[in-house]
Protein backbone atom coordinates (compact mmCIF):
# COMPACT_ATOMS: atom_id res chain seq x y z
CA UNK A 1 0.00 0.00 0.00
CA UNK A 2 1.68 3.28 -1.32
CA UNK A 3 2.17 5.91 1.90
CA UNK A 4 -0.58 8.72 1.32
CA UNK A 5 -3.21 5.22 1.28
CA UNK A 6 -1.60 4.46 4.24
CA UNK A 7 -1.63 7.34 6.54
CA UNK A 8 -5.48 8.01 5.07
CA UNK A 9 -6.17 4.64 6.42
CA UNK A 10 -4.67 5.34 9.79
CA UNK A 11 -6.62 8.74 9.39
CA UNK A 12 -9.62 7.14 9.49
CA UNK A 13 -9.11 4.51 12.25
CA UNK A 14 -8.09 7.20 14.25
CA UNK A 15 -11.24 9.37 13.63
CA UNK A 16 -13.42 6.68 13.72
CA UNK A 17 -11.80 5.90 17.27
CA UNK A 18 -12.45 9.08 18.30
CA UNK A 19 -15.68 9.72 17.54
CA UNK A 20 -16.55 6.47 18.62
CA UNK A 21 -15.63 7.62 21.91
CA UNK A 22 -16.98 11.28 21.88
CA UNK A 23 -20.47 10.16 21.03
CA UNK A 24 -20.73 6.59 22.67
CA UNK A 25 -21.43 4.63 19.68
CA UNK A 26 -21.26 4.46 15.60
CA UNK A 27 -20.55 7.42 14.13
CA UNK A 28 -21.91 8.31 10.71
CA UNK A 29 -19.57 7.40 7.75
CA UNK A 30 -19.90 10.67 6.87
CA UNK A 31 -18.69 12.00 10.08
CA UNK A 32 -15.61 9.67 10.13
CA UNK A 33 -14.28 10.66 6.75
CA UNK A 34 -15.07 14.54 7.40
CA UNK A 35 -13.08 14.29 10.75
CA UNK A 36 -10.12 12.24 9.07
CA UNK A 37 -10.28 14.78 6.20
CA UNK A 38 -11.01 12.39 3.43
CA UNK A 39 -13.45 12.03 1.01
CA UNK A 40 -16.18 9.34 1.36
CA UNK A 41 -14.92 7.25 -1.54
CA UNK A 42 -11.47 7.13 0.53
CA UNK A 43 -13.47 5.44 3.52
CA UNK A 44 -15.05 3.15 1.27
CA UNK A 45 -12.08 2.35 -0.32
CA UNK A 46 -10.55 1.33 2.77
CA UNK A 47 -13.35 0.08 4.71
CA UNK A 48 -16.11 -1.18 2.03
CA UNK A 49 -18.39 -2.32 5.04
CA UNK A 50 -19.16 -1.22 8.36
CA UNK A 51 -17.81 -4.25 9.68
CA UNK A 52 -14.33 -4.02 8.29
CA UNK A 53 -14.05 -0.54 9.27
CA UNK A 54 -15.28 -2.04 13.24
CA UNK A 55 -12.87 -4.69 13.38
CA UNK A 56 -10.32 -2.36 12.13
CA UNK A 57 -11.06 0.14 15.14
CA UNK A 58 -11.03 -2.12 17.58
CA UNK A 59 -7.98 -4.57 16.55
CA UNK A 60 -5.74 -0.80 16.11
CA UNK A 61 -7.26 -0.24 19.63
CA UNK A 62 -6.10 -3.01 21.19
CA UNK A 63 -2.78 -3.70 20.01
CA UNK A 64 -1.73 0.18 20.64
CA UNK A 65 -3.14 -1.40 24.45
CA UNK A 66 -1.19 -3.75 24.21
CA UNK A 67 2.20 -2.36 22.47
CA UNK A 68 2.26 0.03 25.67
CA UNK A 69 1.35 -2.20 28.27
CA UNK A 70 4.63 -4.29 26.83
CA UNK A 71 6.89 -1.31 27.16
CA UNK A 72 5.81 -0.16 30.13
CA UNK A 73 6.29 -3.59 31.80
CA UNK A 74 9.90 -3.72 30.68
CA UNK A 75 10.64 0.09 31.92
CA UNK A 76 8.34 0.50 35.25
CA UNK A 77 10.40 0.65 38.88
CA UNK A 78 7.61 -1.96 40.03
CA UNK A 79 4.59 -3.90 39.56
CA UNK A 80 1.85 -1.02 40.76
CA UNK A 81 3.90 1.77 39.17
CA UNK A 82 3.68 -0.87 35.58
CA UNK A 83 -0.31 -1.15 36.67
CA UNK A 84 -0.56 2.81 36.95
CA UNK A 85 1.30 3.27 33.51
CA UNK A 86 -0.73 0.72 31.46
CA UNK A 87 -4.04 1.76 32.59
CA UNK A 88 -3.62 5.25 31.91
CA UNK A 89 -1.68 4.51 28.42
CA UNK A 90 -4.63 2.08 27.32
CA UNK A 91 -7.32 4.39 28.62
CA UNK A 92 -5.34 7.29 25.61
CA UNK A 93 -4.91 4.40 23.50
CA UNK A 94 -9.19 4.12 23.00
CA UNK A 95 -9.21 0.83 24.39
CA UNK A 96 -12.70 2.26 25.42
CA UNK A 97 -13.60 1.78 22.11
CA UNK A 98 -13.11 -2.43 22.16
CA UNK A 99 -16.00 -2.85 24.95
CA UNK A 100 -18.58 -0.01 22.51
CA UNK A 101 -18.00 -1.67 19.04
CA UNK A 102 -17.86 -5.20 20.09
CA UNK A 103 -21.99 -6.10 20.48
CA UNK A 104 -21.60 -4.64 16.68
CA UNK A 105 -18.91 -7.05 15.56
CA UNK A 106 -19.93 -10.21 13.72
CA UNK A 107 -17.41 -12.37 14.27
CA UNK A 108 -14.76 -10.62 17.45
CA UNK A 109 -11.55 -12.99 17.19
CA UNK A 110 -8.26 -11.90 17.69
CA UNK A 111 -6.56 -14.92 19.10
CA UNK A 112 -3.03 -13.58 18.45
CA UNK A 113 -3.96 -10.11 20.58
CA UNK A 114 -6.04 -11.74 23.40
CA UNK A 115 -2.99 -14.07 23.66
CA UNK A 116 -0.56 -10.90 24.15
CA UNK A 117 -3.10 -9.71 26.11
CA UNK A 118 -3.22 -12.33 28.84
CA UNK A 119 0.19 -12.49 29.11
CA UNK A 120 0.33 -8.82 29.39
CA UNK A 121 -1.81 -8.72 32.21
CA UNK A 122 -0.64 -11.94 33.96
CA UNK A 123 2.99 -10.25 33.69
CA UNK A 124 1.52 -6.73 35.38
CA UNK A 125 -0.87 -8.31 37.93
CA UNK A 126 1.35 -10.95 39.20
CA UNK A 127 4.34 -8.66 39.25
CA UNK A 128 2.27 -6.11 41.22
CA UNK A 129 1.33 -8.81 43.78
CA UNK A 130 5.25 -9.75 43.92
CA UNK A 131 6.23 -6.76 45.35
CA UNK A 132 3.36 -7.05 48.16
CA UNK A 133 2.46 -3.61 46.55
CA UNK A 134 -1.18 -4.24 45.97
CA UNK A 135 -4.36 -5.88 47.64
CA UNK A 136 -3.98 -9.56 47.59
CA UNK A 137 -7.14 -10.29 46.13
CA UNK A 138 -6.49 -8.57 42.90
CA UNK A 139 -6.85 -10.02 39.65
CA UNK A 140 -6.27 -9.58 35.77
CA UNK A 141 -10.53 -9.63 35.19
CA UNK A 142 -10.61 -6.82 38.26
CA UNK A 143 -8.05 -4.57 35.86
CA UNK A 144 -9.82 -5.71 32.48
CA UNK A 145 -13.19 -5.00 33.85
CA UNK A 146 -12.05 -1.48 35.03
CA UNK A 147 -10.83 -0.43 31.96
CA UNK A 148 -13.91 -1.16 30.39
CA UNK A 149 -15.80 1.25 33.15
CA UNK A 150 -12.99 4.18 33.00
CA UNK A 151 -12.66 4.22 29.26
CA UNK A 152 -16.16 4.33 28.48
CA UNK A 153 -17.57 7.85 27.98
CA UNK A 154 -20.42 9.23 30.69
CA UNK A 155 -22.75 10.12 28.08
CA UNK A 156 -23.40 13.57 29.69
CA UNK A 157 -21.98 15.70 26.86
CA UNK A 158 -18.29 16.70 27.55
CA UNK A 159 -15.81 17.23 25.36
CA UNK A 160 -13.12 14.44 24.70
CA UNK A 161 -10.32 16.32 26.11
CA UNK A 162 -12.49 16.76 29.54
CA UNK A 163 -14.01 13.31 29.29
CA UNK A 164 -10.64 11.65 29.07
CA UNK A 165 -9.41 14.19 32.14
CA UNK A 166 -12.18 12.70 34.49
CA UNK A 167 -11.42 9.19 33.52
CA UNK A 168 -7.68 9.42 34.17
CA UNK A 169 -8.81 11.44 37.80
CA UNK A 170 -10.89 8.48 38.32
CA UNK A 171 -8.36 6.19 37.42
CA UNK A 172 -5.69 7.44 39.97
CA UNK A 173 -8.22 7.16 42.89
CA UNK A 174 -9.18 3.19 41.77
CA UNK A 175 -5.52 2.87 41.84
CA UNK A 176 -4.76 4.79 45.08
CA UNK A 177 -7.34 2.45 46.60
CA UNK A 178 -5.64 -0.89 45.29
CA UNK A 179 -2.65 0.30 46.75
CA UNK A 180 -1.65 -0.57 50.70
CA UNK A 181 -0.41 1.83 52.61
C-alpha cells in the first residue's frame, strides 16, 4: 500500500476511534471521513463495510493497548507503578472503544492479541502482587473490567479532552485504593 493510502487509512481509524468515543457509539460514515479529512470514496475504499471498518477500530485499539502495556512492563520501577502506567496509556490508546463496538462485531476474534493480552496482564498483575504492593485479592478480570468502566464515555456531553481528564482522575483514585499503605 503506497504511503498517502496508508496514513489516510490510519486517518480514518483514528477518527473513527475518536468519535466512537466522543459520542458513545457508531458514528456516521460521513462524520468519520469529514473528521479524518477524506473524502467518502477514501473510507469506502478502505473500509467497504461497516464491519471491516469495526474490526479495524477495535484490533488498532487493542494492540496500541497492548504495544504500551509491553513497554511499560519492561521500563516501570515496580509492579503497581507498571499497573498505573498501562491503565492510563490504554485508557489514551481508545481501548474504550473495544468494549462499545464489540456487540456490533460479527465475528470478534483476535486470538493472536487476546494471547498478548493475557500475558500482558498476567505479567503486570502478578508482578504487582510480587512486590506485596497491591491488595492480595487482585486479579487480571478486576483490571480488564475497570478499563472497560474508566474508558467508556459518561454520556453527559463533555468534550473528549475533559471526558478523558475525568477518567484518568478516576483512574488514579481506583488505583490509590488498590494500593496498601
Amino acid at each position: 500500500m503506497r504511503a498517502d493510502a496508508q496514513k489516510n487509512r490510519q486517518r480514518l481509524i483514528d477518527s473513527t476511534i475518536e468519535l466512537i468515543l466522543e459520542v458513545g457509539g457508531e458514528p456516521s460514515r460521513d462524520a468519520i471521513a469529514e473528521r479524518a479529512g477524506v473524502g467518502i470514496g477514501t473510507l469506502y475504499r478502505h473500509f467497504p463495510d461497516q464491519q471491516s471498518l469495526l474490526h479495524a477500530v477495535a484490533r488498532c485499539a487493542l494492540e496500541r493497548s497492548i504495544s504500551a502495556g509491553e513497554s511499560i512492563v519492561e521500563n516501570a520501577r515496580d509492579g503497581a507503578e507498571a499497573l498505573r502506567q498501562y491503565m492510563h496509556a490504554a485508557l489514551d490508546s481508545g481501548i474504550g472503544v473495544v468494549n462499545i463496538v464489540h456487540p456490533f462485531l460479527d465475528k470478534p476474534d483476535w486470538p493472536d492479541l487476546l494471547s498478548r493480552a493475557g500475558t500482558l496482564m498476567n505479567s503486570i498483575v502478578g508482578r504487582a502482587l510480587e512486590d506485596g504492593r497491591l491488595r492480595s485479592d487482585l486479579t487480571e478480570r478486576d483490571i480488564v473490567f475497570a478499563m472497560i468502566r474508566f474508558s467508556r464515555p459518561l454520556a453527559v456531553g463533555l468534550p473528549l479532552e475533559e471526558e478523558r481528564a475525568v477518567a484518568h482522575r478516576h483512574l488514579d483514585f481506583y488505583i490509590d485504593g488498590l494500593c496498601i499503605p
